[in-house]
Protein backbone atom coordinates (compact mmCIF):
# COMPACT_ATOMS: atom_id res chain seq x y z
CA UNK A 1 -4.27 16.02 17.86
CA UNK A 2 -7.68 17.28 17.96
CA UNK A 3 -10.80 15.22 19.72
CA UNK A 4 -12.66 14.68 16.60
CA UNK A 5 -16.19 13.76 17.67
CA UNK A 6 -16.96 16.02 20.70
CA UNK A 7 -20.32 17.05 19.83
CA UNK A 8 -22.35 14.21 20.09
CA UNK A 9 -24.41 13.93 23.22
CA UNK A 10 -23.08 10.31 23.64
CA UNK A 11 -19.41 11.08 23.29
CA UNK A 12 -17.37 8.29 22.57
CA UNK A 13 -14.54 10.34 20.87
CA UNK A 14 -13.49 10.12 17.44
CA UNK A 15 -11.48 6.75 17.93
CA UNK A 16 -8.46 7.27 16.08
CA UNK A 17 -6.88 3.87 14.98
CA UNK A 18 -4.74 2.71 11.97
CA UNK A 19 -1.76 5.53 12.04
CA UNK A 20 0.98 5.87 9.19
CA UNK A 21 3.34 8.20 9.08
CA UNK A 22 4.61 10.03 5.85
CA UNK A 23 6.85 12.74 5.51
CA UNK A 24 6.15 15.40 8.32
CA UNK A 25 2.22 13.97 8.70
CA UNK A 26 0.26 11.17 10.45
CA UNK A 27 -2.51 9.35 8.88
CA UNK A 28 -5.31 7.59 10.42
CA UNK A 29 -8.73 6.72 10.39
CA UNK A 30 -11.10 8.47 12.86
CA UNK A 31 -14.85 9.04 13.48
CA UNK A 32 -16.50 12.88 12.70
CA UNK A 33 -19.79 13.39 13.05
CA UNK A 34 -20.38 15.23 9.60
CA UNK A 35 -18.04 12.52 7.41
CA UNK A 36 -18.27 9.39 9.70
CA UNK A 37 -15.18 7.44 9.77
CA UNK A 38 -12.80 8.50 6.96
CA UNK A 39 -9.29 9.31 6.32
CA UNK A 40 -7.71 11.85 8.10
CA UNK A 41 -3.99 13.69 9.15
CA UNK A 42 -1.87 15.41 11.25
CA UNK A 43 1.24 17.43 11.52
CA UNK A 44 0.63 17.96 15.23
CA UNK A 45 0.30 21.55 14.82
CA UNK A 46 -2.61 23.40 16.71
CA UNK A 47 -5.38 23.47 13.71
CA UNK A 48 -2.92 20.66 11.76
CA UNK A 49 -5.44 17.79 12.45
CA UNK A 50 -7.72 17.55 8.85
CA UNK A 51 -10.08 15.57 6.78
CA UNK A 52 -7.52 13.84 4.17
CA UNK A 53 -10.45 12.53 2.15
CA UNK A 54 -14.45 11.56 2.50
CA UNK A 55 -13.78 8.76 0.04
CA UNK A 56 -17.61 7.74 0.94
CA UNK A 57 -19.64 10.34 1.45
CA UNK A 58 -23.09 8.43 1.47
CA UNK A 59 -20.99 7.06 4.77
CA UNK A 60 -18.34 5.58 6.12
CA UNK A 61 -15.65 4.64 4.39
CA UNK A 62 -13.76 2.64 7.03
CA UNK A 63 -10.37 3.71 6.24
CA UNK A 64 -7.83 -0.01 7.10
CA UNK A 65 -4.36 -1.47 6.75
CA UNK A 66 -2.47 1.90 6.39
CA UNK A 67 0.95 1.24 5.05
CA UNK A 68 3.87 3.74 3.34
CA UNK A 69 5.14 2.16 0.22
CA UNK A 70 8.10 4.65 -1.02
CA UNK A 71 6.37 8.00 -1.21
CA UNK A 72 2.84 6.76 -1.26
CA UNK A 73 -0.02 6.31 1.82
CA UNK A 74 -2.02 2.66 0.35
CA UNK A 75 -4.78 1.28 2.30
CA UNK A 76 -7.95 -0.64 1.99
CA UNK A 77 -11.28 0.98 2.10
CA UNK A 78 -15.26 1.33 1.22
CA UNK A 79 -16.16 4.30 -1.50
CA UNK A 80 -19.45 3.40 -1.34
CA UNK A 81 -19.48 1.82 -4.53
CA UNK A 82 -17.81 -1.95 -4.66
């Protein structure tokens, strides 16, 4: 899995937390400089770790409580609006 917040001069990492695993691919929430903390995956291959979705992109959207329900990733978050 890629270190997704190496560029900042004060380097705290990108703080992945919140994992759920679907199918062949991990989701969690981490911190990127560009997006802040949002939703993204993994399928552990080398390039495999991605944005899933900026679902705030005035900010962060503070991805939480990942859960699998059947075939479905559900979990609480912040779109900026509500």
């Amino acid at each position: 899995m890629a270190d997704l917040n190496s560029t900042r001069p004060t380097h705290t990492g990108s703080t992945p937390h919140g994992f759920a695993r679907l199918g062949n691919r991990l989701f969690f929430a981490a911190t990127h400089p560009d997006f802040g903390t949002e939703l993204f995956s993994t399928d552990f291959a080398d390039g495999g770790t991605q944005l899933f979705a900026d679902l705030n992109p005035l900010g962060d959207s503070l991805p939480a409580q990942l859960r699998v329900a059947g075939s479905r990733l559900v979990f609480a978050a912040f779109d900026g609006e509500s």
